[in-house]
C-alpha atoms as a PDB file:
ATOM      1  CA  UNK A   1       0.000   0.000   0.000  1.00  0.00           C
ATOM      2  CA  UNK A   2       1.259   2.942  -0.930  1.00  0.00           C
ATOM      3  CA  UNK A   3       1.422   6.238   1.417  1.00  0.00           C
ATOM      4  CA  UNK A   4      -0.588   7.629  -0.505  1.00  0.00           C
ATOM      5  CA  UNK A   5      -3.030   4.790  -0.768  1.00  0.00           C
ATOM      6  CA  UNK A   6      -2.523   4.594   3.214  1.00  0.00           C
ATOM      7  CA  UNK A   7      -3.568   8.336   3.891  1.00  0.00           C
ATOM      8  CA  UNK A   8      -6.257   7.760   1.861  1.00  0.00           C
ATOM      9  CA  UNK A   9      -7.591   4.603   4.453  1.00  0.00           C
ATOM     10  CA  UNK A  10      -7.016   6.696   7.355  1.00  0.00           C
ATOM     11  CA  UNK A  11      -4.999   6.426  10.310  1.00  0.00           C
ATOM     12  CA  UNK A  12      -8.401   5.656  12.411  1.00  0.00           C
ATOM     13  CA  UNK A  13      -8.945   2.937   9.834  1.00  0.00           C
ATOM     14  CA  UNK A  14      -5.700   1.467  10.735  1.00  0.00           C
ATOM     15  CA  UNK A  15      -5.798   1.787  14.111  1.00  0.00           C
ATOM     16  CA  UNK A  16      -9.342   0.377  14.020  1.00  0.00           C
ATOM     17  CA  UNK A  17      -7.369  -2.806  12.989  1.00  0.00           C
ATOM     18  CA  UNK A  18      -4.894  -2.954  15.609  1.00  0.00           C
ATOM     19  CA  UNK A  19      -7.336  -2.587  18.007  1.00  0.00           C
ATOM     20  CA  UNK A  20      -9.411  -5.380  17.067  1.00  0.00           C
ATOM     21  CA  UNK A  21      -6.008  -7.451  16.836  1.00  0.00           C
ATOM     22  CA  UNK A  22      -4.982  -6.444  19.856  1.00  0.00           C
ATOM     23  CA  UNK A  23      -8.556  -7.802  21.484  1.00  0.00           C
ATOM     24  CA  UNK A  24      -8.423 -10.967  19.762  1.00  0.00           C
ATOM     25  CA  UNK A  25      -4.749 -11.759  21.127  1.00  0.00           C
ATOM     26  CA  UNK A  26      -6.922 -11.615  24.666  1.00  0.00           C
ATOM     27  CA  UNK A  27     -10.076 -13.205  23.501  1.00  0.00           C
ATOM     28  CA  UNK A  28      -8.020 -15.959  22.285  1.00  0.00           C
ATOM     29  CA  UNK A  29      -6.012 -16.622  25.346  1.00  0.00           C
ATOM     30  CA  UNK A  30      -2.613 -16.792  23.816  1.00  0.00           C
ATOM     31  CA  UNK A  31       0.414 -17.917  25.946  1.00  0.00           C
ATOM     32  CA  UNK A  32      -1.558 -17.976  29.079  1.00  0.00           C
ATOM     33  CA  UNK A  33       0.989 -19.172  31.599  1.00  0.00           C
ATOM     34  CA  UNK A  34       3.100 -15.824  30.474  1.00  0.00           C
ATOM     35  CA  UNK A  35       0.026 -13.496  30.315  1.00  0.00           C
ATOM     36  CA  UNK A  36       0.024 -15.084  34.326  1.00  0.00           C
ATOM     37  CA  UNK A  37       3.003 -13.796  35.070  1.00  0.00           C
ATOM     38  CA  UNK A  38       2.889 -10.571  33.360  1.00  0.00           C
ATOM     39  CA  UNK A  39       1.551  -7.019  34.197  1.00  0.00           C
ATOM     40  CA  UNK A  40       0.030  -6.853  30.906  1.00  0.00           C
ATOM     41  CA  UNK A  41       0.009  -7.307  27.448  1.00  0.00           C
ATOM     42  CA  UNK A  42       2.519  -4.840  25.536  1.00  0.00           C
ATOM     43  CA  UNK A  43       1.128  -4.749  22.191  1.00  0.00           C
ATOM     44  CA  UNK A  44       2.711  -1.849  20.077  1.00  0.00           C
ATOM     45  CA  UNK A  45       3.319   1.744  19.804  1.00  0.00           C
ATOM     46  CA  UNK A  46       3.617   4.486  17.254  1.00  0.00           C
ATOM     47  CA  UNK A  47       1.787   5.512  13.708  1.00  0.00           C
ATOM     48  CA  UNK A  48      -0.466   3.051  12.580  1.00  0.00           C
ATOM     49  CA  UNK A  49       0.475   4.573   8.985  1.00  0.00           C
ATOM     50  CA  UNK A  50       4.179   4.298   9.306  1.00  0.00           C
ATOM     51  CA  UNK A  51       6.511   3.795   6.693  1.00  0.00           C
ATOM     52  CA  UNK A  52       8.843   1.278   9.373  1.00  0.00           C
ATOM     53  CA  UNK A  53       7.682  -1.136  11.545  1.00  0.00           C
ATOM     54  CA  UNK A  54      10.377  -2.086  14.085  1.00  0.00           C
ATOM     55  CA  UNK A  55      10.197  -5.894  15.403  1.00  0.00           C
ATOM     56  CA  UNK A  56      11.879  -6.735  19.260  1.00  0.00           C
ATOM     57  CA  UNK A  57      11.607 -10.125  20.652  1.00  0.00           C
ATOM     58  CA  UNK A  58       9.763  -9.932  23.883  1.00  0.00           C
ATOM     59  CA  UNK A  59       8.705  -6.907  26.573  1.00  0.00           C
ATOM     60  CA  UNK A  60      11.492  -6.681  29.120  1.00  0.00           C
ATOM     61  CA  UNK A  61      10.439  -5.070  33.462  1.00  0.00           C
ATOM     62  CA  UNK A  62       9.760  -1.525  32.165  1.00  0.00           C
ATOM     63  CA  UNK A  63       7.226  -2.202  29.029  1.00  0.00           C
ATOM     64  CA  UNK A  64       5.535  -4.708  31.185  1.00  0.00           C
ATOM     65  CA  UNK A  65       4.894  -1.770  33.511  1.00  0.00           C
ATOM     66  CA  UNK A  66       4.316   0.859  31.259  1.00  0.00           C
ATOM     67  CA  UNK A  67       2.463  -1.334  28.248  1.00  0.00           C
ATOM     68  CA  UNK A  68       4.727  -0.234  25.599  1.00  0.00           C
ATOM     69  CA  UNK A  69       7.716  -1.260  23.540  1.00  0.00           C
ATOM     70  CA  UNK A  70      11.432  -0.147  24.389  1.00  0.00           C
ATOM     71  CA  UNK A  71      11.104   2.261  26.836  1.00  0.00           C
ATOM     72  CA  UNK A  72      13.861   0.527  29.094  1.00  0.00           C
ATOM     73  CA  UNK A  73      18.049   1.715  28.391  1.00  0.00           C
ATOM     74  CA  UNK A  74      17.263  -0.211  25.262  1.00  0.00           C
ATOM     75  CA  UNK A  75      14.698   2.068  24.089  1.00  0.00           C
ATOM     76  CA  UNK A  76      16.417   5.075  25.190  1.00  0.00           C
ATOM     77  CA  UNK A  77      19.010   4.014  22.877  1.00  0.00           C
ATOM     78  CA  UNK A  78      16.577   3.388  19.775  1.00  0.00           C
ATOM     79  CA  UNK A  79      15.295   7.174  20.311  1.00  0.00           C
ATOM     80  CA  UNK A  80      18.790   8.263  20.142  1.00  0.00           C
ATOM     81  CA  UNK A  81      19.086   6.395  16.793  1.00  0.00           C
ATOM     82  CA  UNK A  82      15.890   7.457  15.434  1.00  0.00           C
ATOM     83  CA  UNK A  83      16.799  11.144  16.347  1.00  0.00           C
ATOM     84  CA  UNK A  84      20.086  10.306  14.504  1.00  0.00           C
ATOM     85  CA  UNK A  85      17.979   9.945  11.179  1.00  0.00           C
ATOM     86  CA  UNK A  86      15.396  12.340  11.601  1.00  0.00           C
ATOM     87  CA  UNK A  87      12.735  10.741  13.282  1.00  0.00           C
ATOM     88  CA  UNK A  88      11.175  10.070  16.371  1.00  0.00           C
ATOM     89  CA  UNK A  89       8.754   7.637  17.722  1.00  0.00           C
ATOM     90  CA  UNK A  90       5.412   9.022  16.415  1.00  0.00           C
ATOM     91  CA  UNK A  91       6.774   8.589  12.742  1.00  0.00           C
ATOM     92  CA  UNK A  92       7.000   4.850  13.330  1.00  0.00           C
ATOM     93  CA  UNK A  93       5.618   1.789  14.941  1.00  0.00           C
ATOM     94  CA  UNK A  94       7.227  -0.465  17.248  1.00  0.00           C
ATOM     95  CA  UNK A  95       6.205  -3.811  18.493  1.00  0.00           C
ATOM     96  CA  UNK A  96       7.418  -6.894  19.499  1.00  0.00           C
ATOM     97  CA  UNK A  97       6.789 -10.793  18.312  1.00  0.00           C
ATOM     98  CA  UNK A  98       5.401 -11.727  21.715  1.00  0.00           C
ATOM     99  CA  UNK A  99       3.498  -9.237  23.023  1.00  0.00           C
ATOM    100  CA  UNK A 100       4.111 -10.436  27.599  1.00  0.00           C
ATOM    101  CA  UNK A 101       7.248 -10.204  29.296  1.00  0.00           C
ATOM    102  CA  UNK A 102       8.993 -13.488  29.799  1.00  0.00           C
ATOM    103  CA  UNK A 103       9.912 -14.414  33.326  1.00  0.00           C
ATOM    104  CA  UNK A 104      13.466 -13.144  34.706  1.00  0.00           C
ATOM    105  CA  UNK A 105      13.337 -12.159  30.841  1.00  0.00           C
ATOM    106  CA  UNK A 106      14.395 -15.461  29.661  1.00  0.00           C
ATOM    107  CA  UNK A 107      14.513 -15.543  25.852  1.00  0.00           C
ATOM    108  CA  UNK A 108      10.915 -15.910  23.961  1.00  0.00           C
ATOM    109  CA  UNK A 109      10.757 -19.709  23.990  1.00  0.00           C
ATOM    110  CA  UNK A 110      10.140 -21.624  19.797  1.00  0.00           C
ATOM    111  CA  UNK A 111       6.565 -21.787  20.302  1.00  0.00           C
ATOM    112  CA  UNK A 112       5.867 -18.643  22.072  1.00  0.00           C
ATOM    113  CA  UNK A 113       6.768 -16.824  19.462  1.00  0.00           C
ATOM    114  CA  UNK A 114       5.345 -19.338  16.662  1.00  0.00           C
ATOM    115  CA  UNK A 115       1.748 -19.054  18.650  1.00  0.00           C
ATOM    116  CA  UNK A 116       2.350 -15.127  18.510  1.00  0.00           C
ATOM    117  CA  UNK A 117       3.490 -14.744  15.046  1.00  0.00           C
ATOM    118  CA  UNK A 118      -0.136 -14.758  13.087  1.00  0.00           C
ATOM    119  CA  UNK A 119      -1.165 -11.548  15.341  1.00  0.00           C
ATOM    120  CA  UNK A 120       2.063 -10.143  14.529  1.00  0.00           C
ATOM    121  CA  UNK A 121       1.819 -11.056  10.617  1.00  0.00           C
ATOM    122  CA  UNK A 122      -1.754  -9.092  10.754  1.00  0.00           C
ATOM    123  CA  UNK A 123      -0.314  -6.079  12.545  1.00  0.00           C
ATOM    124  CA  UNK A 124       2.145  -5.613   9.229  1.00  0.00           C
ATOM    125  CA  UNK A 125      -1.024  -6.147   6.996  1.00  0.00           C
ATOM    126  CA  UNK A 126      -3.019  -3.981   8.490  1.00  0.00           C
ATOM    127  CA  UNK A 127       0.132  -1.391   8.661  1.00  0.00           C
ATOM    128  CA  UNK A 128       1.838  -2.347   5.838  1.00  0.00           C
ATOM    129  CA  UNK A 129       5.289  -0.691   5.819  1.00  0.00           C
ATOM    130  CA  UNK A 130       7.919  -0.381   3.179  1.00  0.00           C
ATOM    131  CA  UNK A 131      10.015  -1.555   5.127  1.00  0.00           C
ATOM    132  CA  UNK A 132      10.812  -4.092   8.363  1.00  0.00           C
ATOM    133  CA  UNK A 133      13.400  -3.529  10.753  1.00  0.00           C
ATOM    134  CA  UNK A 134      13.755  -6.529  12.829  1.00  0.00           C
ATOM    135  CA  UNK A 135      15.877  -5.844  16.310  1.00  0.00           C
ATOM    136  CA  UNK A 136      17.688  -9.290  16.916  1.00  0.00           C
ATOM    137  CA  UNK A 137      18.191 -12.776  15.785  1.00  0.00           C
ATOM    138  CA  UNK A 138      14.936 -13.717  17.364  1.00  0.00           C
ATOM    139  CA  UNK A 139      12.820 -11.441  15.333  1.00  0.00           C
ATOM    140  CA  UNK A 140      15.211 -12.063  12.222  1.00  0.00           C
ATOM    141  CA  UNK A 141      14.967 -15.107  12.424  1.00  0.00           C
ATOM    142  CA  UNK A 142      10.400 -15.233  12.378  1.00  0.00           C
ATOM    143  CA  UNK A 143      11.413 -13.796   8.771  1.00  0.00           C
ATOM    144  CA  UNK A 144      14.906 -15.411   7.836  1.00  0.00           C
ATOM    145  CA  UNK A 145      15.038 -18.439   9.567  1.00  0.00           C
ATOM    146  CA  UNK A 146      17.992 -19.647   8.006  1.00  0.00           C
ATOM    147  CA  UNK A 147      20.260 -16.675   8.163  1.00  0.00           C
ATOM    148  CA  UNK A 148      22.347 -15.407  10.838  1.00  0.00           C
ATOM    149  CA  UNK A 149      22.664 -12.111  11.617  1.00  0.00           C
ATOM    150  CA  UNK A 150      26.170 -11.742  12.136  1.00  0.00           C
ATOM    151  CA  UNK A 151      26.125 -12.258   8.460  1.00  0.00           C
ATOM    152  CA  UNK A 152      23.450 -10.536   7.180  1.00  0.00           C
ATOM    153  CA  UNK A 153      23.334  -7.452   9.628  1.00  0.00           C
ATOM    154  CA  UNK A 154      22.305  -4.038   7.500  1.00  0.00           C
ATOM    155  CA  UNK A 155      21.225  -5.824   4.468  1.00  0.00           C
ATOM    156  CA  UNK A 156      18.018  -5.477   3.321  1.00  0.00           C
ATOM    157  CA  UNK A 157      16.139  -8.385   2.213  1.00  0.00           C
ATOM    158  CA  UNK A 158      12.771  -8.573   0.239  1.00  0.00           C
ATOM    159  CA  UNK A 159      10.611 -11.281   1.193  1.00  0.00           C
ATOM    160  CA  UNK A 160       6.423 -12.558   0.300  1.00  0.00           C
ATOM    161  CA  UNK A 161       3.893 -13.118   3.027  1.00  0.00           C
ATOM    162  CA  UNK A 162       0.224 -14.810   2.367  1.00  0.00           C
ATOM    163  CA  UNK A 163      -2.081 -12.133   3.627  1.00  0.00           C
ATOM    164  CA  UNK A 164      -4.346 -13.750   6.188  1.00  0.00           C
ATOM    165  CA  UNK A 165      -7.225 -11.476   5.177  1.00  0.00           C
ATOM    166  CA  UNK A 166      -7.006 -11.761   2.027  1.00  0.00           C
ATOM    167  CA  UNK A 167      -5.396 -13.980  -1.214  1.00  0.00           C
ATOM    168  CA  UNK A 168      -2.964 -11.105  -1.564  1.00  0.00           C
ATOM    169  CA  UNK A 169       0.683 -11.492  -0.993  1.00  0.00           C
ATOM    170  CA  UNK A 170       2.471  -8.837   0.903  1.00  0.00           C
ATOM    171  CA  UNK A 171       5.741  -8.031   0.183  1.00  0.00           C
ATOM    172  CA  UNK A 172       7.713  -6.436   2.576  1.00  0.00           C
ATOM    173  CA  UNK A 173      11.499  -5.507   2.483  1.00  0.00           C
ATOM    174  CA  UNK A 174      13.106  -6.694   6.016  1.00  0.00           C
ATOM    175  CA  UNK A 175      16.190  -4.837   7.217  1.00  0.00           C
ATOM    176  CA  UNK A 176      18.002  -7.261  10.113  1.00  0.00           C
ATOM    177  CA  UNK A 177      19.793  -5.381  12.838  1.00  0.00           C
ATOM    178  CA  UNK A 178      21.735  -6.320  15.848  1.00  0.00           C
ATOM    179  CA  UNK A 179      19.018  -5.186  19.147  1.00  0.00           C
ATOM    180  CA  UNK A 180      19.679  -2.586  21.218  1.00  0.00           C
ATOM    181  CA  UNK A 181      19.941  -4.037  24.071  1.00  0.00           C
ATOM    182  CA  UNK A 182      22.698  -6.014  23.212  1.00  0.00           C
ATOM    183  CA  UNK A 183      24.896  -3.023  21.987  1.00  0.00           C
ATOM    184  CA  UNK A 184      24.686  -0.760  25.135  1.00  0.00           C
ATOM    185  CA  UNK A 185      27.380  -2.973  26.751  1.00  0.00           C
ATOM    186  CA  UNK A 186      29.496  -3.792  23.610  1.00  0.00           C
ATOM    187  CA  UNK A 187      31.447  -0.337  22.056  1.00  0.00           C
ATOM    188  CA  UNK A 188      31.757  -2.133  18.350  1.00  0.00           C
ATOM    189  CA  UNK A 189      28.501  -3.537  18.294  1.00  0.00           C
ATOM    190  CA  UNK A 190      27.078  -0.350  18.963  1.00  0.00           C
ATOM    191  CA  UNK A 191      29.072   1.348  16.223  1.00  0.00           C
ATOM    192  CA  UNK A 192      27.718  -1.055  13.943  1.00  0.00           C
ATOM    193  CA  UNK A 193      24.391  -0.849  15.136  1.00  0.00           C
ATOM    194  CA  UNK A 194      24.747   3.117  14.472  1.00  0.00           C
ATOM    195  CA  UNK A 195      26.074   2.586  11.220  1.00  0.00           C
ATOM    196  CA  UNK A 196      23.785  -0.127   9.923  1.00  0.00           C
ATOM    197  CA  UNK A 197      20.675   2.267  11.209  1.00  0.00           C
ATOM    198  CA  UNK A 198      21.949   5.474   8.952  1.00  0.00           C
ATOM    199  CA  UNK A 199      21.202   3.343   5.795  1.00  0.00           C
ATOM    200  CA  UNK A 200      17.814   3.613   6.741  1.00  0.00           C
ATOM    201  CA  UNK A 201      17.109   6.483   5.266  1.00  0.00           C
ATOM    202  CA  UNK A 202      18.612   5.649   1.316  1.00  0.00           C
ATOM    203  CA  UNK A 203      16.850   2.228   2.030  1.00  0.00           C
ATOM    204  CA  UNK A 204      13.661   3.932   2.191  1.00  0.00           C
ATOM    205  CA  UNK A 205      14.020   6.623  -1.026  1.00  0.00           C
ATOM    206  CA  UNK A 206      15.038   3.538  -3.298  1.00  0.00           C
ATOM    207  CA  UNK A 207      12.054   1.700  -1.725  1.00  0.00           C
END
């Protein structure tokens, strides 16, 4: 969908969407033993008509307590980067592939995030960036399974998803990055994590 094409929809319209997502991921019970141990469900954040989505793995202490995406050091650090390009929150939308905080935040366990990935699938079809930044080898790897990110880091990759609601096939470029979190204790990663996130911009005008 274009931005154009988007605009056109409506942010409300969009956001309309989400919503309902959003209430079927509790209507539907998913991962109930972690929705037990967590504060709530962290579901997303930002413009429902943004251009980039960006993809964690799991809510960490502080977005269980405050219901939204990278607001811990790790988020801090993704505003900084944003800033770094021009943007800021608002202008995107940020989410994670399972939407409760693991315990002692363990890693996202294989079929947590397979039983979460359909909700997260219609959150980019109802969105529809032009482009996927996934934060991590667990969220590279819902996309690129084979690929590891060591590898692959700041290289964009175009990839086709069966829309749920439809027959259509959304196709959505996904740009893997090393996560945040992981960078604010390790000087080169975070270089490279800088680096990587100033392509962002040219990826975007040739998409």
């Amino acid at each position: 969908m274009s931005t154009s094409a988007k605009a056109k929809k409506g942010a409300a319209a969009i956001q309309k969407q989400l919503d309902d997502i959003r209430q079927r991921i509790l209507k539907d019970g998913v991962t109930p033993e972690l929705a037990k141990t967590a504060t709530q469900l962290v579901f997303g954040d930002g413009s429902p008509t943004a251009d980039i989505v960006f993809i964690g793995e799991a809510p960490g202490k502080n977005e269980d307590l405050q219901g939204k995406p990278f607001v811990g050091a790790a988020g801090k650090f993704l505003d900084e980067m944003l800033a770094g390009i021009g943007l800021k929150r608002e202008d995107v939308y940020i989410t994670n592939i399972v939407k409760y905080r693991p315990p002692n935040n363990r890693d996202p366990l294989p079929e947590e995030k397979k039983v979460f990935l359909p909700y997260l699938q219609a959150q980019l079809e109802a969105i529809q960036p032009k482009l996927v930044v996934t934060l991590g080898r667990h969220s590279m790897n819902c996309f690129l399974p084979d690929l590891q990110i060591s590898k692959i880091h700041g290289e964009p990759k175009r990839i086709r998803i069966s829309m749920k609601a439809s027959d259509d096939i959304l196709t959505i470029v996904i740009l893997p990055l090393f996560h945040p979190a992981a960078a604010l204790y390790n000087g080169s990663m975070r270089q490279t994590l800088i680096d990587d996130f100033a392509a962002i911009p040219d990826i975007l005008t040739k998409l």
